[in-house]
N, C-alpha and C. Protein backbone atom coordinates (compact mmCIF):
# COMPACT_ATOMS: atom_id res chain seq x y z
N UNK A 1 -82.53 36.96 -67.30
CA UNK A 1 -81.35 37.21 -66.51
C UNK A 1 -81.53 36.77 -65.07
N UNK A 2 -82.65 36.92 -64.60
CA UNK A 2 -83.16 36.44 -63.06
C UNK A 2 -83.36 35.35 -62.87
N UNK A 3 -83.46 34.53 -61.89
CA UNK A 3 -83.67 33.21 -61.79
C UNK A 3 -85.05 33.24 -61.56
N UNK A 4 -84.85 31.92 -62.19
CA UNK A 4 -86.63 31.50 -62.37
C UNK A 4 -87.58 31.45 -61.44
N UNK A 5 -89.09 31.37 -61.06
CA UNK A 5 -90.20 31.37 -60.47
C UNK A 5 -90.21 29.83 -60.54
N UNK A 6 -90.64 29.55 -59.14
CA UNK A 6 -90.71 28.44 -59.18
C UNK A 6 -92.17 28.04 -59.12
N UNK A 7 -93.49 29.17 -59.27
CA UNK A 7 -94.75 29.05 -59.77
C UNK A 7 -94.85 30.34 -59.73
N UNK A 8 -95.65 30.34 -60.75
CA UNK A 8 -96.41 32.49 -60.80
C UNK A 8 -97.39 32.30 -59.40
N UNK A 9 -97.89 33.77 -59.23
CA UNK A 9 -98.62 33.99 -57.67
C UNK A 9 -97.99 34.04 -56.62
N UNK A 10 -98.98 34.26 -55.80
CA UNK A 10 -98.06 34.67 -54.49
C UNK A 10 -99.03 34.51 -53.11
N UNK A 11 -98.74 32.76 -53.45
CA UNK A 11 -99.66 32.22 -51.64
C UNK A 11 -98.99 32.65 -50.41
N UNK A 12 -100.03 32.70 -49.55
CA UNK A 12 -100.02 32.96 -48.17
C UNK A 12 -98.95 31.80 -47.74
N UNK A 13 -98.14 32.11 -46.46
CA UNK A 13 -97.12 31.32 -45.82
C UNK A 13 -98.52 30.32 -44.93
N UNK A 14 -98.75 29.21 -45.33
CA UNK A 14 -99.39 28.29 -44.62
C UNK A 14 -98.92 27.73 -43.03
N UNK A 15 -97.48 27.61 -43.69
CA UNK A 15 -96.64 27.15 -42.25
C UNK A 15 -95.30 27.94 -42.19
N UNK A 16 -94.61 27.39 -41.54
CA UNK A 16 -92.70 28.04 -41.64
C UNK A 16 -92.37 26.81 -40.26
N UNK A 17 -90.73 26.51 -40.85
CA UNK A 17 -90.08 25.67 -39.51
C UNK A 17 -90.01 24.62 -40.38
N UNK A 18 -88.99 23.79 -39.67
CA UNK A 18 -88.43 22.63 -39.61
C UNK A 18 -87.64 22.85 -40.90
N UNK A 19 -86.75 23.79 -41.44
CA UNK A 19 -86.01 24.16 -42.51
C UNK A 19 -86.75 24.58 -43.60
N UNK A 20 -87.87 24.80 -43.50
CA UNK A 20 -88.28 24.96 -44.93
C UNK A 20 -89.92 25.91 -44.69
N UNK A 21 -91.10 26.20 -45.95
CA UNK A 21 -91.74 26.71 -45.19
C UNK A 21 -93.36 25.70 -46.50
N UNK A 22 -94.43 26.05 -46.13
CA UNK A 22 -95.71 25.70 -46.79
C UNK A 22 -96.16 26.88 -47.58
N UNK A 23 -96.22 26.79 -48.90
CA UNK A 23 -97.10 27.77 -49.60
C UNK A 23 -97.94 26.97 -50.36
N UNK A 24 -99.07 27.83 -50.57
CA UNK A 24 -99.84 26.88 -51.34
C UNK A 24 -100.20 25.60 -51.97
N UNK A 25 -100.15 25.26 -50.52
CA UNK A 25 -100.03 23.43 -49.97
C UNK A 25 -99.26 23.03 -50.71
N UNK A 26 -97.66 23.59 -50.75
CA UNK A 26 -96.32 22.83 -51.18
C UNK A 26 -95.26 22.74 -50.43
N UNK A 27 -94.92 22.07 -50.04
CA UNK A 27 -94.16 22.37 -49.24
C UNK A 27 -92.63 22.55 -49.68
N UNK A 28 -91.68 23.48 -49.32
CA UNK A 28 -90.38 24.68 -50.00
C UNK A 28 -89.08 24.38 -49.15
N UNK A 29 -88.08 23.26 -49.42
CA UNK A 29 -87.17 23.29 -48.54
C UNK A 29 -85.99 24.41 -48.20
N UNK A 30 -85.70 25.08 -47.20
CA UNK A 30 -84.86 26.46 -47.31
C UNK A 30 -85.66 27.69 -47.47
N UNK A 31 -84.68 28.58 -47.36
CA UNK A 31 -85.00 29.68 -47.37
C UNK A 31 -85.84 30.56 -48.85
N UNK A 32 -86.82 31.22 -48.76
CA UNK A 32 -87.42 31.50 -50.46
C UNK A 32 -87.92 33.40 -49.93
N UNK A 33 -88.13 33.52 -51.22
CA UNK A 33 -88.75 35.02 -51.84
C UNK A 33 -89.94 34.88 -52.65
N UNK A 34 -90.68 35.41 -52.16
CA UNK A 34 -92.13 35.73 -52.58
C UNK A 34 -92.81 37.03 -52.64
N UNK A 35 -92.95 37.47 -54.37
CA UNK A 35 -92.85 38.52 -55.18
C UNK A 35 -94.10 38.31 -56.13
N UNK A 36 -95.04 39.19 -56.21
CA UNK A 36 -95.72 38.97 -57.24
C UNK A 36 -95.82 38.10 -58.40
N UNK A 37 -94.09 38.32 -58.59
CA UNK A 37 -94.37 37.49 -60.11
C UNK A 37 -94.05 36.46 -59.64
N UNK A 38 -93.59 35.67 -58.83
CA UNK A 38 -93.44 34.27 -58.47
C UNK A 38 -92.95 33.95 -57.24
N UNK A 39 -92.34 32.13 -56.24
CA UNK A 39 -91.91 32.36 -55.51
C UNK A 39 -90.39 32.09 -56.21
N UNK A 40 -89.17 32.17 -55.30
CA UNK A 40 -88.16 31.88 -56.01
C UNK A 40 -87.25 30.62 -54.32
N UNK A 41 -86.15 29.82 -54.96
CA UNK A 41 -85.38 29.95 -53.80
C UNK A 41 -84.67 30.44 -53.54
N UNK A 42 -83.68 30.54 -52.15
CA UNK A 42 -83.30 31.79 -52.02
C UNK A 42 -82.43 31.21 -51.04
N UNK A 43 -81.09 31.54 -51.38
CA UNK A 43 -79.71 30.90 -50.72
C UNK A 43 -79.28 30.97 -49.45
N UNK A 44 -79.26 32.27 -49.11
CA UNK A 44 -78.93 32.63 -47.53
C UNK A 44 -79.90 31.53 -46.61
N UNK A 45 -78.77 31.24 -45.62
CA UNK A 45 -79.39 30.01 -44.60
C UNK A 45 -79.25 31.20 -42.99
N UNK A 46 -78.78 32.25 -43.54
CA UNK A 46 -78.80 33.39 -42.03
C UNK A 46 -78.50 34.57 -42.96
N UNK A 47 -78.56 35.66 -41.77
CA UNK A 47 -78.59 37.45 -42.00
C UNK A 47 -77.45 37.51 -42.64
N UNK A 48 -76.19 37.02 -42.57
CA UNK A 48 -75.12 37.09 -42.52
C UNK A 48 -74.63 36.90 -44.15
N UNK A 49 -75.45 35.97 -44.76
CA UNK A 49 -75.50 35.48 -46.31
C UNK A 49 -75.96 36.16 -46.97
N UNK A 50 -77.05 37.12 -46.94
CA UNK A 50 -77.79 37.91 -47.87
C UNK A 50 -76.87 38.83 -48.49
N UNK A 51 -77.06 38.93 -49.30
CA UNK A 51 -76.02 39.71 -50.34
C UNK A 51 -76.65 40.77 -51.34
N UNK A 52 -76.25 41.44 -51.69
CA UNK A 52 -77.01 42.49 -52.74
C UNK A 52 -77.30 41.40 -54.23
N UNK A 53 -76.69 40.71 -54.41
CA UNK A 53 -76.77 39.67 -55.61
C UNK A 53 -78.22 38.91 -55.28
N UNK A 54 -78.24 38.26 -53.89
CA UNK A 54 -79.21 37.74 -53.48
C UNK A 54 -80.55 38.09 -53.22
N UNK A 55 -80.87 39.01 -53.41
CA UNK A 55 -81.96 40.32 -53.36
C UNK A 55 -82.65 40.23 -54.71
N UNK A 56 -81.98 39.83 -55.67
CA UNK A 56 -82.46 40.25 -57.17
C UNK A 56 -83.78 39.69 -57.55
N UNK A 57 -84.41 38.56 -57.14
CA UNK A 57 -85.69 38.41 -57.19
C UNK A 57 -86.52 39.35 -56.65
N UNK A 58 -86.20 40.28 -55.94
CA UNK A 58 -86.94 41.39 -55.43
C UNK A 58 -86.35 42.83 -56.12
N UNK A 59 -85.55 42.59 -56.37
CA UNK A 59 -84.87 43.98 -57.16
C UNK A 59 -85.79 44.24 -58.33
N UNK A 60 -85.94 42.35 -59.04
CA UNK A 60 -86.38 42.37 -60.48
C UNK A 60 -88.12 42.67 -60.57
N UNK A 61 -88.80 42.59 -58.87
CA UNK A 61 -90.08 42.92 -59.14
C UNK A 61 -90.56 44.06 -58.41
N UNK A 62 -89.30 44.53 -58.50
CA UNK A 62 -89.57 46.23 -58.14
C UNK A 62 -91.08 46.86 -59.15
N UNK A 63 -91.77 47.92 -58.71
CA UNK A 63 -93.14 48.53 -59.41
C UNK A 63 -94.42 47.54 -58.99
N UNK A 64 -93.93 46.28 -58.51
CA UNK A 64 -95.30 45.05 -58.22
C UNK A 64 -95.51 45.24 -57.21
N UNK A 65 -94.62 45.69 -56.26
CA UNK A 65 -95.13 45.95 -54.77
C UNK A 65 -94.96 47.73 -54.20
N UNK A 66 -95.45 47.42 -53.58
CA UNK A 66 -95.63 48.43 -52.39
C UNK A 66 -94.72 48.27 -50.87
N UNK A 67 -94.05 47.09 -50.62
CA UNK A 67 -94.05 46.83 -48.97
C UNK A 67 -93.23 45.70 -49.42
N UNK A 68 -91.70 45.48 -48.78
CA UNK A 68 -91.14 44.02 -48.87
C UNK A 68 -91.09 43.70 -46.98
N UNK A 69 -91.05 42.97 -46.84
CA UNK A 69 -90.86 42.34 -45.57
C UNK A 69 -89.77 41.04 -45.67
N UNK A 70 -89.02 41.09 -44.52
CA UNK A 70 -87.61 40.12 -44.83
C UNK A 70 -87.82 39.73 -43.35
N UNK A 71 -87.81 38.17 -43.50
CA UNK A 71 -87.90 37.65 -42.22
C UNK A 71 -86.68 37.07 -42.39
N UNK A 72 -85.59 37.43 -41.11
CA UNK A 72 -84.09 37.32 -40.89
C UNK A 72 -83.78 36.08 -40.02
N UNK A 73 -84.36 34.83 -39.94
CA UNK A 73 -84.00 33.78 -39.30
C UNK A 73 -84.71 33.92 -37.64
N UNK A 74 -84.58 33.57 -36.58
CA UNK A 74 -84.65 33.55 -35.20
C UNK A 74 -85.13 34.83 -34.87
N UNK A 75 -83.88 35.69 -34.55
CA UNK A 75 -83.67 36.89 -34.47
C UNK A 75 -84.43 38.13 -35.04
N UNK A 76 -84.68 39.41 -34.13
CA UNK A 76 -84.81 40.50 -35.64
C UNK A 76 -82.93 41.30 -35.34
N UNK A 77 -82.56 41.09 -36.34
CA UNK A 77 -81.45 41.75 -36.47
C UNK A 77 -81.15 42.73 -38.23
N UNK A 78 -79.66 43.30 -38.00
CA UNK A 78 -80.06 44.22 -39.26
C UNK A 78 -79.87 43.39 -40.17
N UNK A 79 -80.01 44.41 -41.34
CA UNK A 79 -79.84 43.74 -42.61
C UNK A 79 -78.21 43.88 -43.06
N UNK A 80 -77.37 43.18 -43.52
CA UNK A 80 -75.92 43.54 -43.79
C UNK A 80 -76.44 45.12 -44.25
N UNK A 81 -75.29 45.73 -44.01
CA UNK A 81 -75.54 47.24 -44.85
C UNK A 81 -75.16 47.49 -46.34
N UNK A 82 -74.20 46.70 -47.19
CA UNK A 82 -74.57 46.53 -48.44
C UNK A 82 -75.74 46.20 -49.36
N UNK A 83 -76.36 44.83 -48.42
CA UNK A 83 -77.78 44.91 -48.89
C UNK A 83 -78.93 45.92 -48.35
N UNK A 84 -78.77 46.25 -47.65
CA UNK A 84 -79.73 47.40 -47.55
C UNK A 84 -79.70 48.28 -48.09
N UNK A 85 -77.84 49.02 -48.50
CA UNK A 85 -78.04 49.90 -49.67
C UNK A 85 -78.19 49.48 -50.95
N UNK A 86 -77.87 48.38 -51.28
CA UNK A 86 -78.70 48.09 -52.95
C UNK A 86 -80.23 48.17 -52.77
N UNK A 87 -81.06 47.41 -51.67
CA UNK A 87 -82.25 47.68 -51.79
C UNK A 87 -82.43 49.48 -52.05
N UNK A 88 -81.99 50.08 -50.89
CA UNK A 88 -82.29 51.27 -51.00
C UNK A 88 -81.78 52.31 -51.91
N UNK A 89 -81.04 51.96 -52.83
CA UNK A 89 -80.81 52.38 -53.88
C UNK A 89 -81.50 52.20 -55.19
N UNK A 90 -82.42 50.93 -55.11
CA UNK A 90 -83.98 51.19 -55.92
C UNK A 90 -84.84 51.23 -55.56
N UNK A 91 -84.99 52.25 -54.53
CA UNK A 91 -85.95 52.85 -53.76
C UNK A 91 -86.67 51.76 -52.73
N UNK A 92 -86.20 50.59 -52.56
CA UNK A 92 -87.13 49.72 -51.63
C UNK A 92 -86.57 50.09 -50.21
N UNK A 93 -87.56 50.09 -49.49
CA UNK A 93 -87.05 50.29 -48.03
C UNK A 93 -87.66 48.72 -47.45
N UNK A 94 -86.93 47.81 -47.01
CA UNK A 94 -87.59 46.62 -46.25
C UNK A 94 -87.88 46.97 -44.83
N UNK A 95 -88.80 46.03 -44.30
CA UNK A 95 -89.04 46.14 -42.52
C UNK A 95 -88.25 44.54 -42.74
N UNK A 96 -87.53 44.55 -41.91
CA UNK A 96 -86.53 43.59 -41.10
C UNK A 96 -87.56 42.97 -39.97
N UNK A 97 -87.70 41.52 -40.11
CA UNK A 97 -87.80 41.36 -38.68
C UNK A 97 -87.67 39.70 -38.15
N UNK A 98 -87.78 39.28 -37.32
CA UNK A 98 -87.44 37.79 -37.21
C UNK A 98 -88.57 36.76 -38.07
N UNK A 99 -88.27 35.82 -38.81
CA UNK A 99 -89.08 34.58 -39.92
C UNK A 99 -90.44 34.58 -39.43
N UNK A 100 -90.77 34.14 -38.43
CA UNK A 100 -91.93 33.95 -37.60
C UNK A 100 -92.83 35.33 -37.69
N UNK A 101 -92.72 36.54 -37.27
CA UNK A 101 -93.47 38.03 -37.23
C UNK A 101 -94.04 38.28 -38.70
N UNK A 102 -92.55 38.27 -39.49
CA UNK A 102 -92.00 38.23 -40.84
C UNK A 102 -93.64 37.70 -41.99
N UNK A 103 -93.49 36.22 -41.35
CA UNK A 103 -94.49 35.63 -41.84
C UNK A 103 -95.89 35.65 -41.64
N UNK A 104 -96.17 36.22 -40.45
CA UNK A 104 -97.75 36.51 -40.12
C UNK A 104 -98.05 37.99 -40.64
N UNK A 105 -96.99 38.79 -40.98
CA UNK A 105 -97.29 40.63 -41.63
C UNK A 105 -97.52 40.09 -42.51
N UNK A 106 -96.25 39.57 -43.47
CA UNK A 106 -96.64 39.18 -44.71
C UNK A 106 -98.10 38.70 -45.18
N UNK A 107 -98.44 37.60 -44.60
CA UNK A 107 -100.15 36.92 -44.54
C UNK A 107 -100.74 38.08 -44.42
N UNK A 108 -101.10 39.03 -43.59
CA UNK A 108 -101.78 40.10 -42.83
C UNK A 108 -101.69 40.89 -44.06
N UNK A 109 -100.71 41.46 -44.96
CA UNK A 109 -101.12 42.49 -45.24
C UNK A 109 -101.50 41.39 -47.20
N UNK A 110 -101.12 40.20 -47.29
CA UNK A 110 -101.81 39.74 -48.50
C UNK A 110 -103.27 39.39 -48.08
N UNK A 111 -103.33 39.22 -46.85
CA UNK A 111 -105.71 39.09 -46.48
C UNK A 111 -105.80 40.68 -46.99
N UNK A 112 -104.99 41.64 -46.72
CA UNK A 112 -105.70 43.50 -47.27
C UNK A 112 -105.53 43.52 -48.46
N UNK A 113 -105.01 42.62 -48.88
CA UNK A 113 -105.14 42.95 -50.97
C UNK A 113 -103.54 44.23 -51.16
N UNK A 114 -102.58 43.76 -50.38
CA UNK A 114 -101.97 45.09 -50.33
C UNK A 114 -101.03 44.32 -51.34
N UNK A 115 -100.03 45.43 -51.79
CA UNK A 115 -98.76 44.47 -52.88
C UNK A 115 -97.90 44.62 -51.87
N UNK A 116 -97.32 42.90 -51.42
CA UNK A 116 -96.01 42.98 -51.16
C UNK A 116 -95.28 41.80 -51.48
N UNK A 117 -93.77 42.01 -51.14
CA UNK A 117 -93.11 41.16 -51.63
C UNK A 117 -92.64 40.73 -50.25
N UNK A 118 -91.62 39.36 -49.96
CA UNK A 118 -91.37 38.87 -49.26
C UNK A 118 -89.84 38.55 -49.34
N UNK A 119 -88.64 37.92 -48.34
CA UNK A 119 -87.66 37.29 -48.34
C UNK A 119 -87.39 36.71 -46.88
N UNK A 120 -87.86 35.30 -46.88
CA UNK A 120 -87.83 34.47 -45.41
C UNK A 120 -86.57 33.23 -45.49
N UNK A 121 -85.92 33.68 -44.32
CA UNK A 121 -84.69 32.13 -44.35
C UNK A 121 -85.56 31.92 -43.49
N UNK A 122 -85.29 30.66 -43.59
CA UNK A 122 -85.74 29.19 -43.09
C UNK A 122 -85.54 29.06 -41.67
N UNK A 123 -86.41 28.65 -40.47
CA UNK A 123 -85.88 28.06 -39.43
C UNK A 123 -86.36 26.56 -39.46
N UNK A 124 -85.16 25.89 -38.10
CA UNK A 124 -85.50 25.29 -37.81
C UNK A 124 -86.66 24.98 -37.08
């Protein structure tokens, strides 16, 4: 029912910028989600696009993590409040924060062996 993994695992953000980002020396045009069970792409090009529909690669690997982190473009701004209540209506609570921060926690807490999941739009 979910859209597909576009590889199982879950590499460290190597780079981010110029629209797209580096995982495991591949490079990912746009915005993506990175979840235990795979990375996925991921539509929203700003805060403004994320949708409770758009979440579902993270909805679907709910129990794999512990910790999602959502890097929101430029900015740290909120999350629409629909998607925050679907997240938080299966118990995920995200930390919000701008692509760039977003992406060095994320790294930071996969060097601690911790489970988390990810959702980064893209900057330029």
């Amino acid at each position: 029912m979910g859209t597909r993994p576009r590889f199982k695992g879950q590499p460290p953000v190597d780079a981010y910028g110029n629209g797209g980002f580096r995982l495991g020396d591949q490079r990912f045009e746009g915005s993506v989600i990175v979840t235990p069970l795979g990375l996925y792409p991921w539509s929203p090009k700003s805060v403004e696009q994320i949708t409770p529909v758009s979440l579902a690669p993270i909805i679907e690997a709910a129990g794999h993590f512990d910790f999602v982190i959502i890097g929101l473009g430029e900015q740290t701004v909120r999350l629409p409040a629909d998607a925050q209540r679907r997240l938080e209506s299966q118990a995920i609570f995200p930390d919000a924060m701008a692509t760039g921060p977003a992406c060095r926690t994320y790294n930071m807490m996969l060097s601690e062996n911790r489970r988390v999941a990810a959702a980064f739009i893209a900057v330029v």
